[in-house]
C-alpha atoms as a PDB file:
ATOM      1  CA  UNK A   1      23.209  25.088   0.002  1.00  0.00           C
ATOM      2  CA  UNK A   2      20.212  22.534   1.006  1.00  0.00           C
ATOM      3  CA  UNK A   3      21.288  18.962   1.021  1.00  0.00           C
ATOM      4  CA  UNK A   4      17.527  17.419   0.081  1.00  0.00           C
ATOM      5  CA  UNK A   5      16.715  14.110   1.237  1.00  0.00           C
ATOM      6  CA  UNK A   6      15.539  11.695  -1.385  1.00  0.00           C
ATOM      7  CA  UNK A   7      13.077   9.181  -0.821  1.00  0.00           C
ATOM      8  CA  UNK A   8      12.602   5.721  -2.735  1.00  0.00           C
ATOM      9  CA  UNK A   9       9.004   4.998  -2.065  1.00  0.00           C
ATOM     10  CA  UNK A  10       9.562   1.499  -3.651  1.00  0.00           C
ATOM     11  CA  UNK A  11      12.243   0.872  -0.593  1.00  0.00           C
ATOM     12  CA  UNK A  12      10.661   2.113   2.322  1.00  0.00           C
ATOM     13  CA  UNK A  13       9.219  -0.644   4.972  1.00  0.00           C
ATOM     14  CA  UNK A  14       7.954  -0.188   8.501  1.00  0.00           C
ATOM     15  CA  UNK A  15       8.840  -2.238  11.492  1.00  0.00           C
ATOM     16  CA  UNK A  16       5.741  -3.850  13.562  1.00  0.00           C
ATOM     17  CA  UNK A  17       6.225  -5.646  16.619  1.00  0.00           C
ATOM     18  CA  UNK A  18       9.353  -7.080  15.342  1.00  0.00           C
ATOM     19  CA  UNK A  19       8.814  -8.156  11.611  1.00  0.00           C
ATOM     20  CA  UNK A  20       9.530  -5.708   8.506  1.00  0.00           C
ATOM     21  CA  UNK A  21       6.390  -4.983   6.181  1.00  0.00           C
ATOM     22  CA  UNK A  22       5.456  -2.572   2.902  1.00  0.00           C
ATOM     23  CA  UNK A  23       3.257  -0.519   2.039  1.00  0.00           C
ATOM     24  CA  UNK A  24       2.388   1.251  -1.548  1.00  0.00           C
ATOM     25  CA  UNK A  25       2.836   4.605  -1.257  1.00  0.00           C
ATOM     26  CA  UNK A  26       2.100   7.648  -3.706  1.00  0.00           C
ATOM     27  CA  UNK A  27       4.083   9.942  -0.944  1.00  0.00           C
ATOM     28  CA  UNK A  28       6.387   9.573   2.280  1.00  0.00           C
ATOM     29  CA  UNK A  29       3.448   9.583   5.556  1.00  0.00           C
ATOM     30  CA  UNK A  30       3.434  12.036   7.430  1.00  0.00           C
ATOM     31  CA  UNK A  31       4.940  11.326  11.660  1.00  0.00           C
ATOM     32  CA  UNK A  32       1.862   9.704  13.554  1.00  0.00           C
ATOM     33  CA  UNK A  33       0.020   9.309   9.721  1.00  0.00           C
ATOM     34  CA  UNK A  34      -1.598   5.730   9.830  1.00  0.00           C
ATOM     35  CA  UNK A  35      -0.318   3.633   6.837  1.00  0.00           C
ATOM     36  CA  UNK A  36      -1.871   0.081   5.768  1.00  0.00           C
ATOM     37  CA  UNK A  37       0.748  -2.158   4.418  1.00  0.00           C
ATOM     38  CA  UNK A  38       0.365  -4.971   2.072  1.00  0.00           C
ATOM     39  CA  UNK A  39      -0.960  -7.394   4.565  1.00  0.00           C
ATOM     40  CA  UNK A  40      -3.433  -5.451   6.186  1.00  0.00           C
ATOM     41  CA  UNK A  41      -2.263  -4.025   9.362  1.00  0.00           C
ATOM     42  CA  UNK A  42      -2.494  -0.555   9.840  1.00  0.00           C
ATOM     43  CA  UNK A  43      -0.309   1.283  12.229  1.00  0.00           C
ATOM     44  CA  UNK A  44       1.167   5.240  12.734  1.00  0.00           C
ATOM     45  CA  UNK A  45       4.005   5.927  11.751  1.00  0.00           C
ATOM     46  CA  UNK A  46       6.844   7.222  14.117  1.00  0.00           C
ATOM     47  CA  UNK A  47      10.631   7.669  12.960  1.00  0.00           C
ATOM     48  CA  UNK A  48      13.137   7.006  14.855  1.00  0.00           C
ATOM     49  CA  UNK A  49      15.814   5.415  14.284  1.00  0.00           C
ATOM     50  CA  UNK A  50      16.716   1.545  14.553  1.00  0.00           C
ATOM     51  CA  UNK A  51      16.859  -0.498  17.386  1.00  0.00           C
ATOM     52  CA  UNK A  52      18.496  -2.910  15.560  1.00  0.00           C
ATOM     53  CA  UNK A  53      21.425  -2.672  12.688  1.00  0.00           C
ATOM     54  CA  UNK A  54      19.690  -2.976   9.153  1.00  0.00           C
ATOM     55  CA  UNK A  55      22.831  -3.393   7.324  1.00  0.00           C
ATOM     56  CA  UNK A  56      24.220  -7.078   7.012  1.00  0.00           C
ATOM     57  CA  UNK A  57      21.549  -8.149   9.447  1.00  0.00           C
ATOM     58  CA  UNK A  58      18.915 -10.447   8.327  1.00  0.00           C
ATOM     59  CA  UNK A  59      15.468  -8.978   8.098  1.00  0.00           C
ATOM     60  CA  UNK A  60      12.318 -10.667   9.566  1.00  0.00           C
ATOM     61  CA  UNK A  61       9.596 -10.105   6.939  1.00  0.00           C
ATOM     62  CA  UNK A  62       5.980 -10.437   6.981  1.00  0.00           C
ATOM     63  CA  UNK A  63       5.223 -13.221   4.390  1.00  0.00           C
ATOM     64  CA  UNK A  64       2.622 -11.579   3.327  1.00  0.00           C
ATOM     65  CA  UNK A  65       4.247  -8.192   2.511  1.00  0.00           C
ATOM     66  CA  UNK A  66       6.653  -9.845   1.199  1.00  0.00           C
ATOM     67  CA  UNK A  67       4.653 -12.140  -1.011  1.00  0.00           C
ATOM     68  CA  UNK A  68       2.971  -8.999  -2.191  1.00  0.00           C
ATOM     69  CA  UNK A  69       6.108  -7.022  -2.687  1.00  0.00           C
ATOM     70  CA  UNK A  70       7.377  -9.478  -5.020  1.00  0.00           C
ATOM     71  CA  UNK A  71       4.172  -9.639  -7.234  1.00  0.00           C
ATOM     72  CA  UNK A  72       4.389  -6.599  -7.810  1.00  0.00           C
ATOM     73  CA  UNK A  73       8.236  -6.481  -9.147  1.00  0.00           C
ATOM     74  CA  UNK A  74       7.469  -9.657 -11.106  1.00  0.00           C
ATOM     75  CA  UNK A  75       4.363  -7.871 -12.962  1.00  0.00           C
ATOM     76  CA  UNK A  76       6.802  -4.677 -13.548  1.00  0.00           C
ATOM     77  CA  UNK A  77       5.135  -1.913 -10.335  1.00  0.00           C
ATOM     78  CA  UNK A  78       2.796  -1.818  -8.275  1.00  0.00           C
ATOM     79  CA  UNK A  79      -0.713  -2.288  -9.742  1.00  0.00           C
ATOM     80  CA  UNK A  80      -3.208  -0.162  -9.590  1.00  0.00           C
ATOM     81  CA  UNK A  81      -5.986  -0.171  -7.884  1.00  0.00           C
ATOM     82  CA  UNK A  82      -9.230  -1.001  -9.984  1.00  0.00           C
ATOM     83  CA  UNK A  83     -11.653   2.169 -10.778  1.00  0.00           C
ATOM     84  CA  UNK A  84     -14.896   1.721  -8.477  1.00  0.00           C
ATOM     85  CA  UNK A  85     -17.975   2.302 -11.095  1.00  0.00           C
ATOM     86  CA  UNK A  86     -21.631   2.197 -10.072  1.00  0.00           C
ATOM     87  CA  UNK A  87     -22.660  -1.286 -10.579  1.00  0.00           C
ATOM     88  CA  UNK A  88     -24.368  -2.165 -13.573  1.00  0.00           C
ATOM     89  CA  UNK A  89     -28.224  -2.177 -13.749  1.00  0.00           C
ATOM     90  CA  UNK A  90     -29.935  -5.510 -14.171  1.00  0.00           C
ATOM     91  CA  UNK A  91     -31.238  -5.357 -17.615  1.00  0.00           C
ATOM     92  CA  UNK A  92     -35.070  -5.714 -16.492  1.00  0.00           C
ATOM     93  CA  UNK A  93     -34.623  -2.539 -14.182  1.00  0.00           C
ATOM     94  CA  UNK A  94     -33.301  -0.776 -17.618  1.00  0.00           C
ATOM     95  CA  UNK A  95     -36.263  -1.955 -19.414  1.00  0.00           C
ATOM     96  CA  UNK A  96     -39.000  -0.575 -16.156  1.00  0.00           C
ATOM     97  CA  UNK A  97     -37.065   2.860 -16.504  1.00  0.00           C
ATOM     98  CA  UNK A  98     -37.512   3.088 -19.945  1.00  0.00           C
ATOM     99  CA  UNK A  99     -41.445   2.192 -19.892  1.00  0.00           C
ATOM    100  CA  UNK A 100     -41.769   4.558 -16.610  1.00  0.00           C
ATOM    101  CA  UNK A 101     -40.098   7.500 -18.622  1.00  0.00           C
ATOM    102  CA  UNK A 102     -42.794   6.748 -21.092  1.00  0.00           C
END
């Protein structure tokens, strides 16, 4: 038997230069992937394991990522990012196309 490891994407953070951020992932990075967290840093990922206790200690946390985090619970997920469309035309370049097509 294969014990599988299970990942909560929702409760993975990353530790950077001492203070605990997230990130929104769709899968679990890759070692030496670079991942942008909520704030805006972007580092690689490495894992290893702590170098300090998790459990019962308290956990410096980026205000921003934080901030961020807790958005997102409040408004029920993560929310997705908004579709990029072309921009829409000015309606006097509409107008020139349609009396240059004749």
């Amino acid at each position: 038997m294969t014990a599988i490891l299970v990942v909560d994407l929702d409760s993975v953070f990353f530790e950077i230069n001492g203070e605990t951020h997230r990130a929104r992932l769709d899968r679990v990075p890759a070692n030496g992937q670079q991942v942008q967290t909520l704030c805006g840093a972007v580092e690689k990922v490495a894992y290893q394991e702590p170098v300090r206790q998790v459990v019962g200690q308290p956990i410096p946390w980026c205000r921003r990522c934080r901030h961020l985090h807790e958005v997102d619970v409040a408004a029920g997920g993560p929310r997705p990012a908004p579709p990029r469309y072309p921009p829409t035309p000015h309606p006097r370049q509409v107008i020139r196309r349609q009396l240059e097509a004749g």
